[in-house]
PDB file of N, CA and C in Angstrom:
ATOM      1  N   UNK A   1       0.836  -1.174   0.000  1.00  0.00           N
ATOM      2  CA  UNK A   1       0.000   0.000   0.000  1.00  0.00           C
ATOM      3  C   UNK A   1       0.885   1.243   0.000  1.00  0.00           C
ATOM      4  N   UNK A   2       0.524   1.572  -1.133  1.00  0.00           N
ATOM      5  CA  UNK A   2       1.659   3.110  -0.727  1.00  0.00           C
ATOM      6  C   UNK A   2       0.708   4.001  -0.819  1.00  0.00           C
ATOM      7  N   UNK A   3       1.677   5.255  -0.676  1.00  0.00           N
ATOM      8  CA  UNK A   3       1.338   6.727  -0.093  1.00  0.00           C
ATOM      9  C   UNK A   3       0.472   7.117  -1.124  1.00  0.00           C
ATOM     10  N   UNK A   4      -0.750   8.014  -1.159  1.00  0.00           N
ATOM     11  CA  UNK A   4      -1.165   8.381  -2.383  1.00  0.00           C
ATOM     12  C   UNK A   4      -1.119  10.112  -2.023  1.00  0.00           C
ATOM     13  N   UNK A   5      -0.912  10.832  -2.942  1.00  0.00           N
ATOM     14  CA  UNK A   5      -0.467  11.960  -3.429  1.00  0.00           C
ATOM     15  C   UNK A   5      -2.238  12.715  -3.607  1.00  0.00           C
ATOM     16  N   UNK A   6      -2.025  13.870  -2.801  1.00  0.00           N
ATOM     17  CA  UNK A   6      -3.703  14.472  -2.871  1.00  0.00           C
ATOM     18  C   UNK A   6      -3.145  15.648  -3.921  1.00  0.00           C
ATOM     19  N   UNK A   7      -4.589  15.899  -4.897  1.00  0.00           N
ATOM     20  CA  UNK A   7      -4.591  16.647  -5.542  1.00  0.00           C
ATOM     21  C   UNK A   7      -5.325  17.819  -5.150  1.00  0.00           C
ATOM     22  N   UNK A   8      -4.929  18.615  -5.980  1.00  0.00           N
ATOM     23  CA  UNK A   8      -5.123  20.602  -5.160  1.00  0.00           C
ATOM     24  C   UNK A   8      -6.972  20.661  -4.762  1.00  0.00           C
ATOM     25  N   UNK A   9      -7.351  19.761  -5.765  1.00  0.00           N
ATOM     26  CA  UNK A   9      -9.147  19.145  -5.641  1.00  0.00           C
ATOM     27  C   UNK A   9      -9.252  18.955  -4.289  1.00  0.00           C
ATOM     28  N   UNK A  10      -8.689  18.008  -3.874  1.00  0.00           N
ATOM     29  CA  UNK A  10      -8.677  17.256  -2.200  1.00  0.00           C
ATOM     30  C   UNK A  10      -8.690  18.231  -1.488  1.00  0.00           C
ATOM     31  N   UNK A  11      -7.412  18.806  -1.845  1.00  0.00           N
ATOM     32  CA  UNK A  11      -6.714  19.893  -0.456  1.00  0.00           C
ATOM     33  C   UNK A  11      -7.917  20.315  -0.272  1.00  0.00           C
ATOM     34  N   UNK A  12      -8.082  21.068  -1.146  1.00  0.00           N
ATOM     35  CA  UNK A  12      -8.936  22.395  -1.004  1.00  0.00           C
ATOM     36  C   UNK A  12      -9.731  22.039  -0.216  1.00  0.00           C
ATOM     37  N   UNK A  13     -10.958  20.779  -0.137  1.00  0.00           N
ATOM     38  CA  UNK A  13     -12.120  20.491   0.677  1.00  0.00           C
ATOM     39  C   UNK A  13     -11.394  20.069   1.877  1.00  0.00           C
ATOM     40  N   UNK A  14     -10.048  19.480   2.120  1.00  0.00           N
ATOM     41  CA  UNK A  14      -9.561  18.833   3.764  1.00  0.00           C
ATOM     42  C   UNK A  14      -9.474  20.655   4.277  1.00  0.00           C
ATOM     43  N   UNK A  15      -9.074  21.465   3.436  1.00  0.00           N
ATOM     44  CA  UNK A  15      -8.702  22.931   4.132  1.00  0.00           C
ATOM     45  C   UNK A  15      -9.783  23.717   4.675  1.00  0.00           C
ATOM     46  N   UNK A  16     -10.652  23.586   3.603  1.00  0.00           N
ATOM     47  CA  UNK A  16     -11.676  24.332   3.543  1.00  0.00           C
ATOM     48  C   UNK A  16     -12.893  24.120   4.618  1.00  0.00           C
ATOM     49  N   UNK A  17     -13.318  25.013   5.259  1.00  0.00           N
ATOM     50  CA  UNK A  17     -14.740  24.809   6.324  1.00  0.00           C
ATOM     51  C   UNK A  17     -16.193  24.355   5.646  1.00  0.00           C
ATOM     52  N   UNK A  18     -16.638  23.929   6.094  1.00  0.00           N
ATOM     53  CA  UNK A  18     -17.912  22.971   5.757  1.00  0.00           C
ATOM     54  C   UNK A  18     -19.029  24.075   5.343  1.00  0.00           C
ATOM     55  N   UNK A  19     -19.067  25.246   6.542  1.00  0.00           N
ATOM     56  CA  UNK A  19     -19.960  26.288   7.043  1.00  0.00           C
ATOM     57  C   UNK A  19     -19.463  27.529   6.029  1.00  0.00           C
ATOM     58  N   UNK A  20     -21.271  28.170   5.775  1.00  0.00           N
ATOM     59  CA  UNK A  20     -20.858  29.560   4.777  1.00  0.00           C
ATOM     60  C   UNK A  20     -21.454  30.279   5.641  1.00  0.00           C
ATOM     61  N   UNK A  21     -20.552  31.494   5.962  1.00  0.00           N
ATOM     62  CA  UNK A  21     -20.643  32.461   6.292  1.00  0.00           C
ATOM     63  C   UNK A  21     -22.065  32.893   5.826  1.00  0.00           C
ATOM     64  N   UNK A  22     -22.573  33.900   6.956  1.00  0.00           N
ATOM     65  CA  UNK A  22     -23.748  34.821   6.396  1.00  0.00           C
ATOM     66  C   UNK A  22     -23.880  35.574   6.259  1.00  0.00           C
ATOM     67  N   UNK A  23     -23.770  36.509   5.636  1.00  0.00           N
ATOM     68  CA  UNK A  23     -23.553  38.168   5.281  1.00  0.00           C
ATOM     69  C   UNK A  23     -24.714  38.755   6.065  1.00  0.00           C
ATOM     70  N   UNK A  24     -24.722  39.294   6.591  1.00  0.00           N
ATOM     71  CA  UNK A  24     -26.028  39.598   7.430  1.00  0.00           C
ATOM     72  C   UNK A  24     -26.208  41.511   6.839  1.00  0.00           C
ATOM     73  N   UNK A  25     -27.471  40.907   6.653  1.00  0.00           N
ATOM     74  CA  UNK A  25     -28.235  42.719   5.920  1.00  0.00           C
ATOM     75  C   UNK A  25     -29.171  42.916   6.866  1.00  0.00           C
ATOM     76  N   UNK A  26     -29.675  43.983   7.104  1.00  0.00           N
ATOM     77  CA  UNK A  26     -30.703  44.515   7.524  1.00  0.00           C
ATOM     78  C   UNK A  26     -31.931  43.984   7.280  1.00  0.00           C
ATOM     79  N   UNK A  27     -32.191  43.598   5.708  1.00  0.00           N
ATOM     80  CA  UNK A  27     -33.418  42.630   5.135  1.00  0.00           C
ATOM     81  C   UNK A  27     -32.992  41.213   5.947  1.00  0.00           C
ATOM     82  N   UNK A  28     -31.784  40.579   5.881  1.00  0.00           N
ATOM     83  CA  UNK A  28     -32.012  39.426   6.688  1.00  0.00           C
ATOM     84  C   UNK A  28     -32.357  39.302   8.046  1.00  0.00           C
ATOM     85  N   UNK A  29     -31.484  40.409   8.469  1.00  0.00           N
ATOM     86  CA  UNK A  29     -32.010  40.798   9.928  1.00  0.00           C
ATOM     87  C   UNK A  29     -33.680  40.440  10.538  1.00  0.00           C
ATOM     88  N   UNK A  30     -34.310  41.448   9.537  1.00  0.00           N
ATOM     89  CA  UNK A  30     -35.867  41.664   9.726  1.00  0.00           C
ATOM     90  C   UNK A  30     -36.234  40.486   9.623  1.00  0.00           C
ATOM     91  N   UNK A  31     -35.995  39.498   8.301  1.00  0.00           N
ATOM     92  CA  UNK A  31     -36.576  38.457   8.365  1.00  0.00           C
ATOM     93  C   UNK A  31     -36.304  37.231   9.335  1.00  0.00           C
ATOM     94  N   UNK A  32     -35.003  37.393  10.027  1.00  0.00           N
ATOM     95  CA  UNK A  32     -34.712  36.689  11.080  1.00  0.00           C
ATOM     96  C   UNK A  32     -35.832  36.811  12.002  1.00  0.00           C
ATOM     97  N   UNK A  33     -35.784  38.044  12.489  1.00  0.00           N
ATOM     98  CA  UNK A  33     -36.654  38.860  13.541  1.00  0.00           C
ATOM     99  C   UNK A  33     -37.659  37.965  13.971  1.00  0.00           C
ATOM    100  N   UNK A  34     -38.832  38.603  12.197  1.00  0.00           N
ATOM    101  CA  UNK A  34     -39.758  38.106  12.120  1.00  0.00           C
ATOM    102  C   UNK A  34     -40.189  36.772  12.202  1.00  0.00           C
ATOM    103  N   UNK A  35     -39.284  35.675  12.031  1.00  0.00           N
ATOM    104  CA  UNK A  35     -39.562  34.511  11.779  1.00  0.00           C
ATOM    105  C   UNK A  35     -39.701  33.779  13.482  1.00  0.00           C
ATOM    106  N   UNK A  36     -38.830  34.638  14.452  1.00  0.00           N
ATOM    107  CA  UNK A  36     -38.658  34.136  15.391  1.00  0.00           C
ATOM    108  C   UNK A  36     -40.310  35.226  16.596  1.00  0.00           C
ATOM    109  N   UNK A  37     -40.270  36.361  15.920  1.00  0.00           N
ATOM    110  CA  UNK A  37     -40.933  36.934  16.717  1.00  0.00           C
ATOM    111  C   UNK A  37     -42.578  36.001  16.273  1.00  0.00           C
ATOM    112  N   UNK A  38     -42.970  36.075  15.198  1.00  0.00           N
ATOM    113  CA  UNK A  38     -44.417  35.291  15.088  1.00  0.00           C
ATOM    114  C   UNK A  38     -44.935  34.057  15.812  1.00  0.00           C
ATOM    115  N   UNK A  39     -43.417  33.022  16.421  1.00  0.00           N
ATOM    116  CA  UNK A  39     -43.877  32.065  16.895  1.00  0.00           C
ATOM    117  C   UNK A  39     -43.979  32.112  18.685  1.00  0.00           C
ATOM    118  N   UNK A  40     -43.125  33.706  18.560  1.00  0.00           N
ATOM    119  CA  UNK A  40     -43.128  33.487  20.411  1.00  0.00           C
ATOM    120  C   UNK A  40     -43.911  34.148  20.624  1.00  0.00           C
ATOM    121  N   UNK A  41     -44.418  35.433  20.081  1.00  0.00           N
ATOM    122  CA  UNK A  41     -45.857  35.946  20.230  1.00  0.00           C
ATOM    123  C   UNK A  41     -47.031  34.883  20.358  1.00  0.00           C
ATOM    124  N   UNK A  42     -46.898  33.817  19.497  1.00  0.00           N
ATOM    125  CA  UNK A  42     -47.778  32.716  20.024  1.00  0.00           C
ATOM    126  C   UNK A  42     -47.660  32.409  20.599  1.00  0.00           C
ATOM    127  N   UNK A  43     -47.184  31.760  21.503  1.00  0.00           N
ATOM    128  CA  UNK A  43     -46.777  31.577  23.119  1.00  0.00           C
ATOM    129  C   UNK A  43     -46.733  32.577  23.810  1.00  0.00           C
ATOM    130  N   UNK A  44     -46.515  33.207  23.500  1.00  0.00           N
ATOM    131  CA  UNK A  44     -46.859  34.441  25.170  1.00  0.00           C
ATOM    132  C   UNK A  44     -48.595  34.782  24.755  1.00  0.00           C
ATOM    133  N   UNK A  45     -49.619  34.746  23.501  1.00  0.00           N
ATOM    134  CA  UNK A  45     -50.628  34.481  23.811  1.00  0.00           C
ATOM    135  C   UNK A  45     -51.417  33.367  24.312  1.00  0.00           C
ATOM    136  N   UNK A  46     -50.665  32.289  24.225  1.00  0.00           N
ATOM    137  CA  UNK A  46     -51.247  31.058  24.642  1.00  0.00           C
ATOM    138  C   UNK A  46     -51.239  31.158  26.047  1.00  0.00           C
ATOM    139  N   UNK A  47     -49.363  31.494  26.498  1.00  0.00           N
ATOM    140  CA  UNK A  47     -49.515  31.497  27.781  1.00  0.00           C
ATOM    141  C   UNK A  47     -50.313  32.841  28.731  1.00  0.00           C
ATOM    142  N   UNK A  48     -50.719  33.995  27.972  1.00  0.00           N
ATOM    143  CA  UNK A  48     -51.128  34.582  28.789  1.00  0.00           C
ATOM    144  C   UNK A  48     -52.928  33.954  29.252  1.00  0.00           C
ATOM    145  N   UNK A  49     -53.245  33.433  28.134  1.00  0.00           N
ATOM    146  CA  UNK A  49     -54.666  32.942  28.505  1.00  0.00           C
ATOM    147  C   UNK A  49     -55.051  32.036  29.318  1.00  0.00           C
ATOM    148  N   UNK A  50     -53.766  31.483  29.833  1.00  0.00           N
ATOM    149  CA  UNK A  50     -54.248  30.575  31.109  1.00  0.00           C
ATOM    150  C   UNK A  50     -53.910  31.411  32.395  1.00  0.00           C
ATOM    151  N   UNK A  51     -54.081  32.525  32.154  1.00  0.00           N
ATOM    152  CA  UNK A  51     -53.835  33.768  33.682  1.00  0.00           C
ATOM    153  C   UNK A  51     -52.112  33.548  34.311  1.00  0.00           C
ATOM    154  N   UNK A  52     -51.464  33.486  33.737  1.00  0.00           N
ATOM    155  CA  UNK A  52     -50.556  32.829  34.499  1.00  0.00           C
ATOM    156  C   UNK A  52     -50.100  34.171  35.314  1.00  0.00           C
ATOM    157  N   UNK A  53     -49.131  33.972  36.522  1.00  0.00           N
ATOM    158  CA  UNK A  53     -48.730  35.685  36.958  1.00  0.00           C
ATOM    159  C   UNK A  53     -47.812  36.492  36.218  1.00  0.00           C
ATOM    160  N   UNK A  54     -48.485  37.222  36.831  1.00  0.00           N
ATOM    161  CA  UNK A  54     -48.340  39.148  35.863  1.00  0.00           C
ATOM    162  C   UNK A  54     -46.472  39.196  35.592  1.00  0.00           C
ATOM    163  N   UNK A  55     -45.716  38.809  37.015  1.00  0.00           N
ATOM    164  CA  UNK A  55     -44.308  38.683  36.909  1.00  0.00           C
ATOM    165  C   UNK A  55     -43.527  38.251  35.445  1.00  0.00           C
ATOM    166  N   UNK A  56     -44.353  36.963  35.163  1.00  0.00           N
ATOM    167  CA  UNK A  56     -43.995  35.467  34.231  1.00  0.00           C
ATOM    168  C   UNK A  56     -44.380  36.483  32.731  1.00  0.00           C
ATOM    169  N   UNK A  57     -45.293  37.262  32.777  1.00  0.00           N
ATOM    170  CA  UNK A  57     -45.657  37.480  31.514  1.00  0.00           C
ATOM    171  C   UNK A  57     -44.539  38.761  30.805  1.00  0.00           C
ATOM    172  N   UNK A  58     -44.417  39.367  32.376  1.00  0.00           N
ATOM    173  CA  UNK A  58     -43.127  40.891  31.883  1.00  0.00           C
ATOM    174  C   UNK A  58     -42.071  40.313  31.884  1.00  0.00           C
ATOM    175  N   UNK A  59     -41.412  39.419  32.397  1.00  0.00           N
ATOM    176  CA  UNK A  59     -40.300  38.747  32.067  1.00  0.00           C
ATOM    177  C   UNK A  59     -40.241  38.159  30.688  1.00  0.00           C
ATOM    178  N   UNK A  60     -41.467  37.331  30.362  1.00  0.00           N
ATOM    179  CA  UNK A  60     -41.379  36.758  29.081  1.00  0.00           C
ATOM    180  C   UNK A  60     -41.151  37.816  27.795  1.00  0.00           C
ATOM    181  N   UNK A  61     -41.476  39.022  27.626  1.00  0.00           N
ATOM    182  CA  UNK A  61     -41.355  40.117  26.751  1.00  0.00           C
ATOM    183  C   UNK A  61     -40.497  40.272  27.614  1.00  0.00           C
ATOM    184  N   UNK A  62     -39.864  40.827  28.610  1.00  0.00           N
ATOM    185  CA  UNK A  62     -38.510  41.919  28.686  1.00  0.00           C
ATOM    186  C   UNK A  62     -37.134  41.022  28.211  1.00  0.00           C
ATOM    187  N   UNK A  63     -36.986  39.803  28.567  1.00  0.00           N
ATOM    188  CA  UNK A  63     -36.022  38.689  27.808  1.00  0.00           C
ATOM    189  C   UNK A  63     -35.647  38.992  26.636  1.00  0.00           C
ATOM    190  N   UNK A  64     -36.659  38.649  25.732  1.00  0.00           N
ATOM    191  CA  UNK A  64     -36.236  38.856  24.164  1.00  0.00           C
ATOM    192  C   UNK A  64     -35.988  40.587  24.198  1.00  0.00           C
ATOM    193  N   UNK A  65     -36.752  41.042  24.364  1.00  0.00           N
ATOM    194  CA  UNK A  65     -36.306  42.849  23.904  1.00  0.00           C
ATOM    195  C   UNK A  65     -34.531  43.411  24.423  1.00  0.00           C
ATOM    196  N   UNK A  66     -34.036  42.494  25.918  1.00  0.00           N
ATOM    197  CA  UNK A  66     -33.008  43.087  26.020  1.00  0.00           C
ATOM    198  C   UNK A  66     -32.390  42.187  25.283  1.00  0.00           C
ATOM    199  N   UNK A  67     -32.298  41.050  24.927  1.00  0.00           N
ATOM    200  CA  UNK A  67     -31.753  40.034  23.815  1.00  0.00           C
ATOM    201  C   UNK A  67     -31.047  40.682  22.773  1.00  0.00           C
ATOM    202  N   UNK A  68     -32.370  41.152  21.546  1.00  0.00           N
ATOM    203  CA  UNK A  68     -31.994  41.369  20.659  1.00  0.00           C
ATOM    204  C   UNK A  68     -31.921  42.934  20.544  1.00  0.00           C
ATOM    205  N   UNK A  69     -32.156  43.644  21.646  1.00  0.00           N
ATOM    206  CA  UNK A  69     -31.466  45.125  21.884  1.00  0.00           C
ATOM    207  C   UNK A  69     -30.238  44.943  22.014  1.00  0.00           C
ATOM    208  N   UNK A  70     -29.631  44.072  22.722  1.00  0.00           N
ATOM    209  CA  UNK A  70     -27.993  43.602  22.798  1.00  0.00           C
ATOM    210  C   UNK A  70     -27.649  43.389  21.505  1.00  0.00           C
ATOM    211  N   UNK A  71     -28.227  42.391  20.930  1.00  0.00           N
ATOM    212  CA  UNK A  71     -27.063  41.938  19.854  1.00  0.00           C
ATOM    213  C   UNK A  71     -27.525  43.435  18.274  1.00  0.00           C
ATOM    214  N   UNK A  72     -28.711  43.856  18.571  1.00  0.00           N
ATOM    215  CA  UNK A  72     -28.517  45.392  17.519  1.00  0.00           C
ATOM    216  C   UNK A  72     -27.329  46.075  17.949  1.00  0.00           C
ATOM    217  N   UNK A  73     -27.517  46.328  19.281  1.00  0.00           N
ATOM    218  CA  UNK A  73     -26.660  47.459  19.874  1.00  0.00           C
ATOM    219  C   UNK A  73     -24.791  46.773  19.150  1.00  0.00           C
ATOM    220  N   UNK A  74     -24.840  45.641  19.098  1.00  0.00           N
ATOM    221  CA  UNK A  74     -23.065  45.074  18.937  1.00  0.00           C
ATOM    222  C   UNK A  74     -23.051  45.092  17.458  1.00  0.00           C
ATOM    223  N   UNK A  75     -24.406  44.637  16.888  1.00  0.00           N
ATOM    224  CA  UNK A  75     -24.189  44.594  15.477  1.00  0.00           C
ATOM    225  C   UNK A  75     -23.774  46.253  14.641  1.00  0.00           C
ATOM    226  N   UNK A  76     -24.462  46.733  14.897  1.00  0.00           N
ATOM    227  CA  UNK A  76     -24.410  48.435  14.758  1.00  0.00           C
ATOM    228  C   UNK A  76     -23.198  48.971  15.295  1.00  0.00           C
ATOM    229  N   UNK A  77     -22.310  48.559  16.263  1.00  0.00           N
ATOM    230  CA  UNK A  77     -21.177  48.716  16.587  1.00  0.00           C
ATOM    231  C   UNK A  77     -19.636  48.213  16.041  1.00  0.00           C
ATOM    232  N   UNK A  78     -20.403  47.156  15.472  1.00  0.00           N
ATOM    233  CA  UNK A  78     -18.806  46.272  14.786  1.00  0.00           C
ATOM    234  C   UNK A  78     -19.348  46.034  13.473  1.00  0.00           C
ATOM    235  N   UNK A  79     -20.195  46.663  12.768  1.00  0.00           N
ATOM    236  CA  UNK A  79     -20.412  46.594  10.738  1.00  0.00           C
ATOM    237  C   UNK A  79     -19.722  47.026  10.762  1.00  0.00           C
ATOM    238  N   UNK A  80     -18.908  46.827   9.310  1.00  0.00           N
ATOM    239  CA  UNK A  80     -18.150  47.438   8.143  1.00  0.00           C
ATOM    240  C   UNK A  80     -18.834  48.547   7.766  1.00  0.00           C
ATOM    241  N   UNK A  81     -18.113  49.348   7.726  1.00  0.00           N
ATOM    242  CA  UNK A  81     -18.674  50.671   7.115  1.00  0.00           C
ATOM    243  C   UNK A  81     -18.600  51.215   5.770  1.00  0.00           C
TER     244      UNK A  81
END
């Protein structure tokens, strides 16, 4: 059994990362947003209709808002300009 010799074909995929980057826009942004905000709004209406306490429900909205107020606030801070 001998050695076999990789071609620049090979390399490239043993070098190369699996994962593509995501250019992140403002339009993707939103649609991120949105995709995540429609399903937890359903749940915080589901859960508000079984009365649950008043605490559980301002926590459940103040979570996500300082969330993704954080990661605007970093994104808006470290874009390319």
């Amino acid at each position: 059994m001998g050695k076999r010799i990789l071609k620049a074909k090979d390399e490239k995929m043993l070098t190369k990362g699996l994962k593509k980057d995501i250019k992140w826009t403002p339009k993707k942004l939103t649609l991120a947003g949105i995709g995540i905000l429609v399903p937890y709004t359903a749940i915080l209406v589901y859960v508000i209709s079984f009365r649950v306490p008043l605490g559980l429900i301002i926590v459940m909205i103040l979570v996500p808002l300082i969330f993704f107020g954080g990661f605007s606030v970093l994104y808006f801070l470290t874009k390319n300009i």
